[in-house]
N, C-alpha and C. Protein backbone atom coordinates (compact mmCIF):
# COMPACT_ATOMS: atom_id res chain seq x y z
N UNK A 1 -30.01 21.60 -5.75
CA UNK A 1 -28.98 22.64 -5.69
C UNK A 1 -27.69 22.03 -5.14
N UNK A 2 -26.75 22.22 -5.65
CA UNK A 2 -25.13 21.82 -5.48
C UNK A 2 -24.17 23.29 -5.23
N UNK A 3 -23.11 22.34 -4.55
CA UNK A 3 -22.20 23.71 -4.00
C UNK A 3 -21.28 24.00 -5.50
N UNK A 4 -21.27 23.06 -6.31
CA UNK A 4 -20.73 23.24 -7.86
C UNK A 4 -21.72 25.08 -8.09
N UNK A 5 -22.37 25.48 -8.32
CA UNK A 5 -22.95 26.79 -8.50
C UNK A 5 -22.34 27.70 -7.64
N UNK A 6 -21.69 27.71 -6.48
CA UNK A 6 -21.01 28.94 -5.84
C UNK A 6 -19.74 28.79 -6.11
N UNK A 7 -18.97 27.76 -7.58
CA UNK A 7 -17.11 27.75 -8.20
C UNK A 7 -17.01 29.14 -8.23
N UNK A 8 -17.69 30.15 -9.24
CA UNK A 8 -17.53 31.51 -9.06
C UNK A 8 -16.86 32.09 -7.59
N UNK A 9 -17.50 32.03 -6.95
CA UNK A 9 -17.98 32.70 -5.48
C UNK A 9 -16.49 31.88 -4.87
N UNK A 10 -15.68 30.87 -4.97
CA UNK A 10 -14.80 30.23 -4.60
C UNK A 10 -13.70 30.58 -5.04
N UNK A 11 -13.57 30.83 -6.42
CA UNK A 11 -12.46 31.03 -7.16
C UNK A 11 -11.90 32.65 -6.83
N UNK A 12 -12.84 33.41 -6.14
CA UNK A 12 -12.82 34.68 -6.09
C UNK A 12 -11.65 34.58 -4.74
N UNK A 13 -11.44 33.74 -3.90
CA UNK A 13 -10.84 33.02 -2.67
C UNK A 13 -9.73 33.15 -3.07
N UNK A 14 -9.56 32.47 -4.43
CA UNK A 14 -8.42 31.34 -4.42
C UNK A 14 -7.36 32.41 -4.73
N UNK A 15 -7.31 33.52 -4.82
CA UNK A 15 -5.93 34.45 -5.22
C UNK A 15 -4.77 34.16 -5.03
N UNK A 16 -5.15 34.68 -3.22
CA UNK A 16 -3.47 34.31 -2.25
C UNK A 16 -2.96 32.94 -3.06
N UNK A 17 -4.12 32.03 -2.86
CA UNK A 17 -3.16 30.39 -3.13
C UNK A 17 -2.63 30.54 -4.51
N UNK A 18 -3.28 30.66 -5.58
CA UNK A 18 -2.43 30.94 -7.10
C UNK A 18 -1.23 31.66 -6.79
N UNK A 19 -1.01 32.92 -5.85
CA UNK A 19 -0.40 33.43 -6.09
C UNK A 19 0.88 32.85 -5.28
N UNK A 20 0.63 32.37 -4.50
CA UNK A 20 1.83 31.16 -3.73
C UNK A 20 2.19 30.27 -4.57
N UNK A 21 1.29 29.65 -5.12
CA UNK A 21 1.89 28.42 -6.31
C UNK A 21 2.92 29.13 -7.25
N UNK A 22 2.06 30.17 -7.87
CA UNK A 22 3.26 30.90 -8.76
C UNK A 22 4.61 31.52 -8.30
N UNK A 23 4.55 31.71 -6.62
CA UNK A 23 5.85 32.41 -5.97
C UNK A 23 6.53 30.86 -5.85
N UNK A 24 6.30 29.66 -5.84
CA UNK A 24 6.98 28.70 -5.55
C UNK A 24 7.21 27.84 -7.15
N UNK A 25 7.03 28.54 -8.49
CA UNK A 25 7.08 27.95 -9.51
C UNK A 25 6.20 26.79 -9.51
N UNK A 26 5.09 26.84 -8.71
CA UNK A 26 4.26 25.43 -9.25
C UNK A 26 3.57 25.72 -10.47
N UNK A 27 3.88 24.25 -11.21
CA UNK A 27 2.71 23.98 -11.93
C UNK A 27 0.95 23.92 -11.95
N UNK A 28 0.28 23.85 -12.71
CA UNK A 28 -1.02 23.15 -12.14
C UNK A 28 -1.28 21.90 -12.51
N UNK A 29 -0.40 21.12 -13.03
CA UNK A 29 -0.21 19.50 -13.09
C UNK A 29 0.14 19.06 -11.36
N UNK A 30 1.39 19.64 -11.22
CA UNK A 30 1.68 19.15 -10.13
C UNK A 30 1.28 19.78 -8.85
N UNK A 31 0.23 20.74 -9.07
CA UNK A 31 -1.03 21.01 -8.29
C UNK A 31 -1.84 19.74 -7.89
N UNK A 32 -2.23 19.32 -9.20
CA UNK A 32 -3.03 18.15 -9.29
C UNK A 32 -2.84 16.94 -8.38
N UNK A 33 -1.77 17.12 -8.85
CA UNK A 33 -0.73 15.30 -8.02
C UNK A 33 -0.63 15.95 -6.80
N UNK A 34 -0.99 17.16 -6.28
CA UNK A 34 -0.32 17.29 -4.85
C UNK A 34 -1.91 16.94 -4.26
N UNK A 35 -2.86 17.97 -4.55
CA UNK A 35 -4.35 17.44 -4.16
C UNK A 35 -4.89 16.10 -4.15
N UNK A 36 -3.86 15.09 -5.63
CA UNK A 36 -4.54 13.93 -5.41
C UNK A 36 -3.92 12.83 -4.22
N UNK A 37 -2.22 13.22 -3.88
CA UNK A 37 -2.31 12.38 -2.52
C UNK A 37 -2.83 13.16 -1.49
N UNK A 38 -3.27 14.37 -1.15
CA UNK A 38 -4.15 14.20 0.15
C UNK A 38 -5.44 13.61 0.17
N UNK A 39 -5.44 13.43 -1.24
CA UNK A 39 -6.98 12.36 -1.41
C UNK A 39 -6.67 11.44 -0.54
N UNK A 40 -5.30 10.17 -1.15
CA UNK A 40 -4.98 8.87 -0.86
C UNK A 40 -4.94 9.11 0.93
N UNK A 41 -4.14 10.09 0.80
CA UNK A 41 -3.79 10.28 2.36
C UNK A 41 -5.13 10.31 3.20
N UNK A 42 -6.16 10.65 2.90
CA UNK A 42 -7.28 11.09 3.37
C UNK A 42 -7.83 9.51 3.83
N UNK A 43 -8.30 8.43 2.48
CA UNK A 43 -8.78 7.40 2.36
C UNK A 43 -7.82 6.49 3.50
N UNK A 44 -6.26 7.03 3.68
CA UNK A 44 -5.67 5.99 4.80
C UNK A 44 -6.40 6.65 6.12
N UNK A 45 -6.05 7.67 6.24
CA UNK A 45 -7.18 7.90 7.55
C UNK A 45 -8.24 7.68 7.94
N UNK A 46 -9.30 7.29 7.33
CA UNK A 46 -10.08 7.22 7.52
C UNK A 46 -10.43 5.95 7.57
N UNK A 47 -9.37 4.68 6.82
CA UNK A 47 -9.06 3.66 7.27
C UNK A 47 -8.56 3.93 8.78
N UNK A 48 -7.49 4.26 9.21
CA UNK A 48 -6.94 4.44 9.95
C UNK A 48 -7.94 4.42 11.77
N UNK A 49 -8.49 5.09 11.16
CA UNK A 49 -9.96 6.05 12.15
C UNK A 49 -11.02 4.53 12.28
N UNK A 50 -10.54 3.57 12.01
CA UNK A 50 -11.85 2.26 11.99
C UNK A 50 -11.16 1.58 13.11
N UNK A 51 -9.94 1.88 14.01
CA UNK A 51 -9.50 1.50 14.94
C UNK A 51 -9.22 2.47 15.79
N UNK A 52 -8.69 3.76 15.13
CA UNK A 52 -8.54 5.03 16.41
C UNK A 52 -9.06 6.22 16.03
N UNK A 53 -10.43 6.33 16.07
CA UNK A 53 -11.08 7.35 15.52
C UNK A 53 -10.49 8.72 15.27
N UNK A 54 -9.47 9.11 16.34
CA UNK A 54 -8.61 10.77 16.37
C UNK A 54 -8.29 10.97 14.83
N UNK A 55 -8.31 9.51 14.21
CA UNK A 55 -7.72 9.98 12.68
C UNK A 55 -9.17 10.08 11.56
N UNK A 56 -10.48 10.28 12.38
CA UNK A 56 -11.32 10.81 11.48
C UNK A 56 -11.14 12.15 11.38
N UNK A 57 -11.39 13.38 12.47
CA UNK A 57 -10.86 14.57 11.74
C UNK A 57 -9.67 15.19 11.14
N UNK A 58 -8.96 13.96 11.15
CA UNK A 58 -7.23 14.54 10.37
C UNK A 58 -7.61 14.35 8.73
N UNK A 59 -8.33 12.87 8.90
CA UNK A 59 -8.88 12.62 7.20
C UNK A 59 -10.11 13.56 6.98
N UNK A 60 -10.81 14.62 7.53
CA UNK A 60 -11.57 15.22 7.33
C UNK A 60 -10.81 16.72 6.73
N UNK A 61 -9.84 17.14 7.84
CA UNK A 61 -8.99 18.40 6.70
C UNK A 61 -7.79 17.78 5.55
N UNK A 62 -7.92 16.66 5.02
CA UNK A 62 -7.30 16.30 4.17
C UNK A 62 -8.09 16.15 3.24
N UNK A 63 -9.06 16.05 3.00
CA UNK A 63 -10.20 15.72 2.19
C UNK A 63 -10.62 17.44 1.68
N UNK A 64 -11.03 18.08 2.94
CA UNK A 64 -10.76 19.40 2.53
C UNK A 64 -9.63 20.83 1.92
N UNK A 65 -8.21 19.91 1.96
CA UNK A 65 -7.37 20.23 1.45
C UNK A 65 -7.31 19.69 -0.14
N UNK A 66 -7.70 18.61 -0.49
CA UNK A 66 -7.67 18.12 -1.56
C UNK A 66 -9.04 18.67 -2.52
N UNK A 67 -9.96 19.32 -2.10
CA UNK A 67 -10.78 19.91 -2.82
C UNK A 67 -10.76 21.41 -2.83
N UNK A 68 -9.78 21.91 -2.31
CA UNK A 68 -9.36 23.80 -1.93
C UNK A 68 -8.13 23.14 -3.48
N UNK A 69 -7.16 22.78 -4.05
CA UNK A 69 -6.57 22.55 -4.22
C UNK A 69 -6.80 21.97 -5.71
N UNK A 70 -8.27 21.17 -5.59
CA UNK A 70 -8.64 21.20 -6.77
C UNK A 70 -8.88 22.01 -7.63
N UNK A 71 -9.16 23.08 -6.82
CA UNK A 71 -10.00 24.45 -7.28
C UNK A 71 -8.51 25.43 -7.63
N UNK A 72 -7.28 25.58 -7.01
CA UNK A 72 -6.35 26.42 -7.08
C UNK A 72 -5.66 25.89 -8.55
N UNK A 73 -5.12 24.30 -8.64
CA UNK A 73 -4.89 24.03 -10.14
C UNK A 73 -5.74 24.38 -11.15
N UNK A 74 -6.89 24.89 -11.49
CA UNK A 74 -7.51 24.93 -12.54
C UNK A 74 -7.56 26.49 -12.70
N UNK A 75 -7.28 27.30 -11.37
CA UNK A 75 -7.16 28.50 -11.10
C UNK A 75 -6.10 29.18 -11.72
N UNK A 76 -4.80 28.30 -11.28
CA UNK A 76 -3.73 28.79 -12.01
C UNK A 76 -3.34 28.44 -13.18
N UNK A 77 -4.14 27.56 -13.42
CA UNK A 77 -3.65 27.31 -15.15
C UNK A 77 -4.27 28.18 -16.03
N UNK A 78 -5.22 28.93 -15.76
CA UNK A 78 -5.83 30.20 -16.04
C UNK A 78 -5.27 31.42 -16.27
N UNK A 79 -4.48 31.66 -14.88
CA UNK A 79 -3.90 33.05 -14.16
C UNK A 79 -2.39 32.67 -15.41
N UNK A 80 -1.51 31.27 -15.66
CA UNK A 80 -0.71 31.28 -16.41
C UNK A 80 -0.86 31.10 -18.01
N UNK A 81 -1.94 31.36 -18.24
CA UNK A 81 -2.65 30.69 -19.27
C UNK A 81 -2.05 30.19 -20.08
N UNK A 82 -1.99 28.51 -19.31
CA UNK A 82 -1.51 27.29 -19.68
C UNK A 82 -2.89 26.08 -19.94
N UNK A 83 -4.01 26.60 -19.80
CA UNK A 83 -5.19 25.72 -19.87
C UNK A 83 -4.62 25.00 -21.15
N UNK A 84 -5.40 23.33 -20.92
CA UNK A 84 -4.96 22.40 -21.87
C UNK A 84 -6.18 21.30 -22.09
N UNK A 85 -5.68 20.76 -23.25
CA UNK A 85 -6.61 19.66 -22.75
C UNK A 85 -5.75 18.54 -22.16
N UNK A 86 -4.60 17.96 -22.03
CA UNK A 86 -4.00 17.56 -21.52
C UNK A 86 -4.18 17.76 -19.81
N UNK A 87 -3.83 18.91 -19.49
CA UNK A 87 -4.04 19.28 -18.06
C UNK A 87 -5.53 18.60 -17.94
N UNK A 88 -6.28 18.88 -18.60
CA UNK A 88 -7.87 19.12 -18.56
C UNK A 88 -8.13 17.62 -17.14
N UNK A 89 -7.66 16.53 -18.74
CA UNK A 89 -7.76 15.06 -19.11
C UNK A 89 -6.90 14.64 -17.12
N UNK A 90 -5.45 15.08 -17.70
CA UNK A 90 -5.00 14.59 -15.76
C UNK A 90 -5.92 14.91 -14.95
N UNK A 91 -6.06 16.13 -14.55
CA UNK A 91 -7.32 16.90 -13.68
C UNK A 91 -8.34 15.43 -13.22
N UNK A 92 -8.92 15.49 -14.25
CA UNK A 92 -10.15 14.47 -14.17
C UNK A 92 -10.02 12.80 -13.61
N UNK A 93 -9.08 12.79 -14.29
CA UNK A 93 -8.28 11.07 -13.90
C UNK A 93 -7.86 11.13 -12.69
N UNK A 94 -7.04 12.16 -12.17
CA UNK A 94 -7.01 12.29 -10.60
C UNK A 94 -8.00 12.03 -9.77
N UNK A 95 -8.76 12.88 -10.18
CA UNK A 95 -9.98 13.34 -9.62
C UNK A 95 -10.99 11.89 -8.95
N UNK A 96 -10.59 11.33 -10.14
CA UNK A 96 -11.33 10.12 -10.04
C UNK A 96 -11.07 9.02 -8.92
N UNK A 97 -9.59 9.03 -9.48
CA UNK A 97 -9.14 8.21 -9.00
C UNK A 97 -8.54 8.41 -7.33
N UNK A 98 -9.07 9.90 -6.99
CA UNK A 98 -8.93 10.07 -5.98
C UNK A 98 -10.13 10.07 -4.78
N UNK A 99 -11.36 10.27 -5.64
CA UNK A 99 -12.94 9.78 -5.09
C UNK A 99 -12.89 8.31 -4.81
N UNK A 100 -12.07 7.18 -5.72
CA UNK A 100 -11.99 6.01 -5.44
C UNK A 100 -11.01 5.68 -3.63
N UNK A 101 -10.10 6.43 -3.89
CA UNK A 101 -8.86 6.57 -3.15
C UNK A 101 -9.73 6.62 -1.03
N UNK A 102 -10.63 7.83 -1.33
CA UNK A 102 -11.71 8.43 -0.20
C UNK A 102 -12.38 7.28 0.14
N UNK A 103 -13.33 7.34 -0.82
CA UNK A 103 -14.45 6.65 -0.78
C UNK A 103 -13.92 4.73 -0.22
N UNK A 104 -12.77 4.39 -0.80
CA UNK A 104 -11.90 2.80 -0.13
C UNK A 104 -11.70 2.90 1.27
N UNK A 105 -11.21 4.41 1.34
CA UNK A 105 -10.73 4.46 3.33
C UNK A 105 -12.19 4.07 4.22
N UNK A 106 -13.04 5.12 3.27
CA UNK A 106 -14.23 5.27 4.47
C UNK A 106 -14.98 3.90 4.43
N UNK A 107 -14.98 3.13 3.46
CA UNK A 107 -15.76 1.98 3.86
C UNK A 107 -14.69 1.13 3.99
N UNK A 108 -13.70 1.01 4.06
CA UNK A 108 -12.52 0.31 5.26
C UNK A 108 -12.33 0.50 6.43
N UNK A 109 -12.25 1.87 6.65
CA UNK A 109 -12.82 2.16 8.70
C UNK A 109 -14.31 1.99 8.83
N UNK A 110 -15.17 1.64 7.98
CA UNK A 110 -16.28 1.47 8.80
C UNK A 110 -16.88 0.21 8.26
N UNK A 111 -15.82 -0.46 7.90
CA UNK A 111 -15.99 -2.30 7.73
C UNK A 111 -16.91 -2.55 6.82
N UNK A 112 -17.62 -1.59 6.07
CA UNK A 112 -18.54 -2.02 5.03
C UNK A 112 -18.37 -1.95 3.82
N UNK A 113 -17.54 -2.53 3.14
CA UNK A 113 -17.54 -3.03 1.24
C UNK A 113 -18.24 -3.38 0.58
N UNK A 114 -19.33 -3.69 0.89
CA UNK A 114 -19.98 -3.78 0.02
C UNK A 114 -21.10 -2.32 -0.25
N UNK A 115 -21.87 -1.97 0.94
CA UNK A 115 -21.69 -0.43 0.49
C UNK A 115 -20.98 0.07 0.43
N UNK A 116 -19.54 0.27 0.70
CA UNK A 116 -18.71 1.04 -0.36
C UNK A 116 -18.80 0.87 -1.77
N UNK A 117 -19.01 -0.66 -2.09
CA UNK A 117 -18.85 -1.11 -3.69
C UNK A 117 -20.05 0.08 -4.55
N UNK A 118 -21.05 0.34 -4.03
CA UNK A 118 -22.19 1.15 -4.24
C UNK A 118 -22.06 2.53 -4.39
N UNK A 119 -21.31 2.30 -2.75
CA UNK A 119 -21.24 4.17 -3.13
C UNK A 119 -20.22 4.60 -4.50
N UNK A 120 -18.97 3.98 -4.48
CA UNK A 120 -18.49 4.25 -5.39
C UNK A 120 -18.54 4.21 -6.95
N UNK A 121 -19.30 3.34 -7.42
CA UNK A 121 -20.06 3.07 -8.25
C UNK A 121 -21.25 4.27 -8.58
N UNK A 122 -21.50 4.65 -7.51
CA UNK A 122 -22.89 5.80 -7.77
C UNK A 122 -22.17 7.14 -7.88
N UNK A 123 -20.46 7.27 -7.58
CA UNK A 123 -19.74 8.62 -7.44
C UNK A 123 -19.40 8.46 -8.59
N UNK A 124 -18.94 7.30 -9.37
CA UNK A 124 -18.22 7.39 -10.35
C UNK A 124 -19.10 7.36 -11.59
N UNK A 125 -20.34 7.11 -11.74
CA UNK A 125 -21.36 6.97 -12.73
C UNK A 125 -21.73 8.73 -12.83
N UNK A 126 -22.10 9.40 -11.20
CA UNK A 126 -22.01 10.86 -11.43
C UNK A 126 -21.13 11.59 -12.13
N UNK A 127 -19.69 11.35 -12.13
CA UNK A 127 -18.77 12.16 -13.02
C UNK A 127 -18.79 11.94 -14.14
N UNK A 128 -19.19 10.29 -14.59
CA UNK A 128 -18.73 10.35 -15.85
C UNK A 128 -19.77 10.60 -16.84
N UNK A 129 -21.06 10.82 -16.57
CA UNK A 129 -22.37 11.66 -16.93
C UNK A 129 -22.30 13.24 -17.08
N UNK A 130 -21.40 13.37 -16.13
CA UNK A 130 -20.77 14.89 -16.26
C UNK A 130 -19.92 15.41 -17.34
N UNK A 131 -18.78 14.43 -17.41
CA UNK A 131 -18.19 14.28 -18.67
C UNK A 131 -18.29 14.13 -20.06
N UNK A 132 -19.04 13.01 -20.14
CA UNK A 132 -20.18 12.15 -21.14
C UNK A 132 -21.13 13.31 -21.68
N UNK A 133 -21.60 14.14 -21.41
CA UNK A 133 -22.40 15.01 -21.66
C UNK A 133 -21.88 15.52 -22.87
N UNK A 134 -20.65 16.98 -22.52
CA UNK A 134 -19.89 17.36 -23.04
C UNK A 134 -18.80 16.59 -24.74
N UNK A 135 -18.38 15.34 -24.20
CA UNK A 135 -18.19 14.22 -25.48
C UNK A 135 -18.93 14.05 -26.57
N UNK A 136 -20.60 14.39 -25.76
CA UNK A 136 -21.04 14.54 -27.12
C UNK A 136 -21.70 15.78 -27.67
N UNK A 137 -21.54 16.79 -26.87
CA UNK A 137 -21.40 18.24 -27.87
C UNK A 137 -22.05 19.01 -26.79
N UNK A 138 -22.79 18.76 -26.03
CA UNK A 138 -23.04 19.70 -25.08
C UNK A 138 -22.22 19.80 -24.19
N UNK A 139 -22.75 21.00 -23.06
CA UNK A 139 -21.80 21.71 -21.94
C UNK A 139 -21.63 20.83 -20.64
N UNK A 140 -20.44 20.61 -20.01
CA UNK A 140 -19.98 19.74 -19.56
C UNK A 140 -21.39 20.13 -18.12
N UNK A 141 -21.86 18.62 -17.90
CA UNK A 141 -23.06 19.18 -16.08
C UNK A 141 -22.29 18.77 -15.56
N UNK A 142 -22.19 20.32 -14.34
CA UNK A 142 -21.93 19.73 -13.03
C UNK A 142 -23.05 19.98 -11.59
N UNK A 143 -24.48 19.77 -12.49
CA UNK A 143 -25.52 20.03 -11.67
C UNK A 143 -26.10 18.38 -11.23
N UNK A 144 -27.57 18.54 -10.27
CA UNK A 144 -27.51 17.17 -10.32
C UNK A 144 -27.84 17.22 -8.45
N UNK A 145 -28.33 15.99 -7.81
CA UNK A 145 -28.60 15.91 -6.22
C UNK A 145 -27.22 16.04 -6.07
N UNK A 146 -26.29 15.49 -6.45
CA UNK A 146 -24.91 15.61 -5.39
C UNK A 146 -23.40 15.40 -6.43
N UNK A 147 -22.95 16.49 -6.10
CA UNK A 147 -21.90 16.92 -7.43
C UNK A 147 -20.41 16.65 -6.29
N UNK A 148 -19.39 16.86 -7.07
CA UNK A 148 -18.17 16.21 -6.55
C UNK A 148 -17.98 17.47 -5.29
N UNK A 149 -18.01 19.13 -5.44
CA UNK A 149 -18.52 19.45 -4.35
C UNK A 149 -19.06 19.16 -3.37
N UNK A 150 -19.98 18.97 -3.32
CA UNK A 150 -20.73 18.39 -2.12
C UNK A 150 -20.69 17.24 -1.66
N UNK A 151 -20.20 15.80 -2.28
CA UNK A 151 -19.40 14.96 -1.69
C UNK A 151 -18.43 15.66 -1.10
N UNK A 152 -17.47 15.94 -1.41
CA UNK A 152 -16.17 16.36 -0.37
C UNK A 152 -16.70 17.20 0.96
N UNK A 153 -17.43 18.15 0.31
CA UNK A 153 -17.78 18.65 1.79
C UNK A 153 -18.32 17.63 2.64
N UNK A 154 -19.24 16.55 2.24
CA UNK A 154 -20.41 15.95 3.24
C UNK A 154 -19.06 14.71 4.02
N UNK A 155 -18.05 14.25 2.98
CA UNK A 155 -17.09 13.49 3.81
C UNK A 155 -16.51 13.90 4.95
N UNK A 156 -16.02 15.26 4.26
CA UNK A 156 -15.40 16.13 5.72
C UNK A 156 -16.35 16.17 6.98
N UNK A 157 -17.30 16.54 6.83
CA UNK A 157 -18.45 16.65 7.47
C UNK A 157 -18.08 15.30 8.24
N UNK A 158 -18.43 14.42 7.83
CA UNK A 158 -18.75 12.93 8.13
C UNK A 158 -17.64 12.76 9.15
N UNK A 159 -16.28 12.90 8.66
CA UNK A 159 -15.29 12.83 9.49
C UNK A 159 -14.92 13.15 11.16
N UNK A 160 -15.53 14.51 10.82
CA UNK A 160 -15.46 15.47 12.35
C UNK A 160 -16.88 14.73 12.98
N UNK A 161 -17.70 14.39 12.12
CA UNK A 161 -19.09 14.22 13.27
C UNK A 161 -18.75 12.35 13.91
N UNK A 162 -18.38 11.82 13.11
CA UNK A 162 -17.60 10.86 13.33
C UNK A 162 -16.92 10.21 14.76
N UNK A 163 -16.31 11.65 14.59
CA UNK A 163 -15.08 11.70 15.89
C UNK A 163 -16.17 12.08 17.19
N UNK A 164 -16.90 13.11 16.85
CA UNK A 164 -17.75 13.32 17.66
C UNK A 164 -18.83 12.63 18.54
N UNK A 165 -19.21 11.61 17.42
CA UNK A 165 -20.46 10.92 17.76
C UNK A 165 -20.37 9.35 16.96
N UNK A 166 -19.80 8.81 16.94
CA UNK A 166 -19.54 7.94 16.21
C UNK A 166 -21.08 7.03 15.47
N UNK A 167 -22.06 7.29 16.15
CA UNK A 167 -23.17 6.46 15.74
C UNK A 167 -24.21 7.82 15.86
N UNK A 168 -25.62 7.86 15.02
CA UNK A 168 -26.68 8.49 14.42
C UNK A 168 -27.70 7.50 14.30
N UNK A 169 -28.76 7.06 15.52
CA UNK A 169 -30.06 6.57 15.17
C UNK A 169 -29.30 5.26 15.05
N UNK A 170 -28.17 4.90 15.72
CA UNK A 170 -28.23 3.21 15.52
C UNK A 170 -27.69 2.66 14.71
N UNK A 171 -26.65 3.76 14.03
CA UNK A 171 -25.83 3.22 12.23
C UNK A 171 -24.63 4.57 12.27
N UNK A 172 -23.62 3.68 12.25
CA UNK A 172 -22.34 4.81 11.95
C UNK A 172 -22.59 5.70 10.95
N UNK A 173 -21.91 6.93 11.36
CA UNK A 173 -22.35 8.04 10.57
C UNK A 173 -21.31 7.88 8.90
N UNK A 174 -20.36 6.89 9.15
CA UNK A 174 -19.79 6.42 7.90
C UNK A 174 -20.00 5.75 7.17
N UNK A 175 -21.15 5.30 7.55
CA UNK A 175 -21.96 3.95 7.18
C UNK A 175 -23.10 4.73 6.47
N UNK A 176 -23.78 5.62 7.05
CA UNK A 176 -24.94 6.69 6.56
C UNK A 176 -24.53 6.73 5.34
N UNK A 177 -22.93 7.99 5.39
CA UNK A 177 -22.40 8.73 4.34
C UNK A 177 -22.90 7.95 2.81
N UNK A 178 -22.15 6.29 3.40
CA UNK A 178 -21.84 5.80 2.44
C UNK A 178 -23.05 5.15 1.65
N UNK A 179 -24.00 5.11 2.23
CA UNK A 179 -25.61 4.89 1.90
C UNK A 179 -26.06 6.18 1.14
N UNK A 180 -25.70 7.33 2.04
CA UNK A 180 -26.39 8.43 0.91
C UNK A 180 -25.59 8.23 -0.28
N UNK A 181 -24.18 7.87 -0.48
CA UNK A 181 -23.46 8.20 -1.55
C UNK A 181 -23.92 7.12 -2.86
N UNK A 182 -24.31 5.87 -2.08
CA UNK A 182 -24.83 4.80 -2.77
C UNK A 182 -26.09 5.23 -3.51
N UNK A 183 -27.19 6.02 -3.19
CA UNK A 183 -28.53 6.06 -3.62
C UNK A 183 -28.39 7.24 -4.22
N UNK A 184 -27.90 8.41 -3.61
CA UNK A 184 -28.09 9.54 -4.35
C UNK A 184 -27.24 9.67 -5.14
N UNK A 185 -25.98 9.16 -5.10
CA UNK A 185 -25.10 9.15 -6.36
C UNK A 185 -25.45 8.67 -7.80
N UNK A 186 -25.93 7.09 -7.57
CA UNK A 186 -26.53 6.47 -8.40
C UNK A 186 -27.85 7.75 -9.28
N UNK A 187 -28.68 8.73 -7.94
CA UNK A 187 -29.73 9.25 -8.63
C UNK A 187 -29.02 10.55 -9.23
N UNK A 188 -28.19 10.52 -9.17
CA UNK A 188 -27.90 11.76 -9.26
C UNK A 188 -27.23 11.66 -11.42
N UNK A 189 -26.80 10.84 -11.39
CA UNK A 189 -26.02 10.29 -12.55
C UNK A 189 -27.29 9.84 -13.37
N UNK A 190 -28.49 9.28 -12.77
CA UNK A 190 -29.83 9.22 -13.70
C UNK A 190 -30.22 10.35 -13.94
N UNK A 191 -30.40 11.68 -13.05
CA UNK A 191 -30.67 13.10 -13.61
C UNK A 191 -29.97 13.59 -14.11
N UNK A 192 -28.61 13.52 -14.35
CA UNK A 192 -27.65 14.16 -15.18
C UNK A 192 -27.92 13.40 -16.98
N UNK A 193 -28.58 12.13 -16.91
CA UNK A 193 -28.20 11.61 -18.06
C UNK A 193 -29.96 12.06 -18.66
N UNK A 194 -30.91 12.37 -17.82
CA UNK A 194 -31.94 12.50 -18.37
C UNK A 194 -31.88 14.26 -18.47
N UNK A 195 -31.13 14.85 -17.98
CA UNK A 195 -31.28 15.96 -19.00
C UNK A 195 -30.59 16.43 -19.95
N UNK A 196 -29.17 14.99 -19.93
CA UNK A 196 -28.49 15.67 -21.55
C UNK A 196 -29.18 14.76 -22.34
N UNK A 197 -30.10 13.88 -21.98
CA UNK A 197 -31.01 13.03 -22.86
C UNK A 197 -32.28 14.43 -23.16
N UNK A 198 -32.72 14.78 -22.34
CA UNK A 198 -33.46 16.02 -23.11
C UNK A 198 -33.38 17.18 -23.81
N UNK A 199 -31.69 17.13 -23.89
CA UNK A 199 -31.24 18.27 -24.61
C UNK A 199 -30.94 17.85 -26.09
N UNK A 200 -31.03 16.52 -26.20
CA UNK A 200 -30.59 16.19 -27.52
C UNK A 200 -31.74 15.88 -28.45
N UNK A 201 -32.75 15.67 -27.81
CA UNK A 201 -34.48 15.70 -28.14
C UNK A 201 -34.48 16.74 -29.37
């Protein structure tokens, strides 16, 4: 189960914010680009936080700003009904490239690249199984052990507990993150591909 199944239950939220974007003439492109530097911004903090930790929970509500935000561009391109595939296509490339953006900080403040090289690799094999699905005629999954939802939340997470406790059983809790993100990402992108592999059966 993934927090991707309560978008409904989220979008029902997102009013006020559409309705601010639209009182300030935003786009939902440049929705996009605004969510994707608090990504970048996020990934410097959390670099940042590998020498003065105070900047793990700053990169923790930036991370959570950049996924409230994800959800308001796709919201208002709706509410203006401007949906595209163009928009669609940026959306996603951001997206991506903003999981890369996260995922560089946190294994830069917590000195480990080479599980980072993993985790990110296992985030980015998840989306594009998500995608990949859909390309070839079925409905785009965003089911699966751990969906781009629940990464963002578990980073945020990671961030504040971070600050809190910097170590769990003997291993930084950024170091954990980036281990779960490594294994279950990776598994997560094998169950996504084995059930649009069983749908095409």
């Amino acid at each position: 189960m993934t927090l991707d199944q309560f978008r409904p239950l989220a979008e029902r939220a997102l009013a006020p914010f559409v309705r601010a974007a639209k009182a300030v003439g935003a786009t939902p492109n440049a929705v996009s680009v605004v969510a994707f530097l608090f990504a970048v911004a996020a990934g410097g903090a959390f670099y940042l936080g590998g020498t003065d930790p105070v900047w793990w929970p700053v990169a923790a509500l930036l991370v959570f700003a950049n996924g409230w935000l994800d959800l308001v561009d796709g919201a208002l391109a709706r509410e203006l009904g401007v949906e595209s595939e163009a928009g669609d296509m940026l959306d996603h490339v951001l997206d991506r490239y903003a999981d890369i953006a996260v995922i560089a900080g946190v294994a830069a403040g917590a000195d480990a690249y080479a599980l980072g090289l993993l985790a990110v690799t296992g985030v980015l094999m998840t989306s594009y199984l998500g995608t990949q699905t859909q390309a070839i005629g079925l409905e785009r999954e965003y089911g699966g052990l751990l969906g781009r939802a629940d990464r963002l939340a578990l980073v945020g997470l990671a961030g504040v507990i971070a600050f809190l406790r910097p170590e769990v059983g003997g291993y930084g809790v950024l170091v954990l993150l980036l281990g779960l993100f490594a294994v279950v990402g990776h598994l997560t992108a094998l169950q996504r591909f084995a059930g649009a592999w069983g749908d095409l059966d």
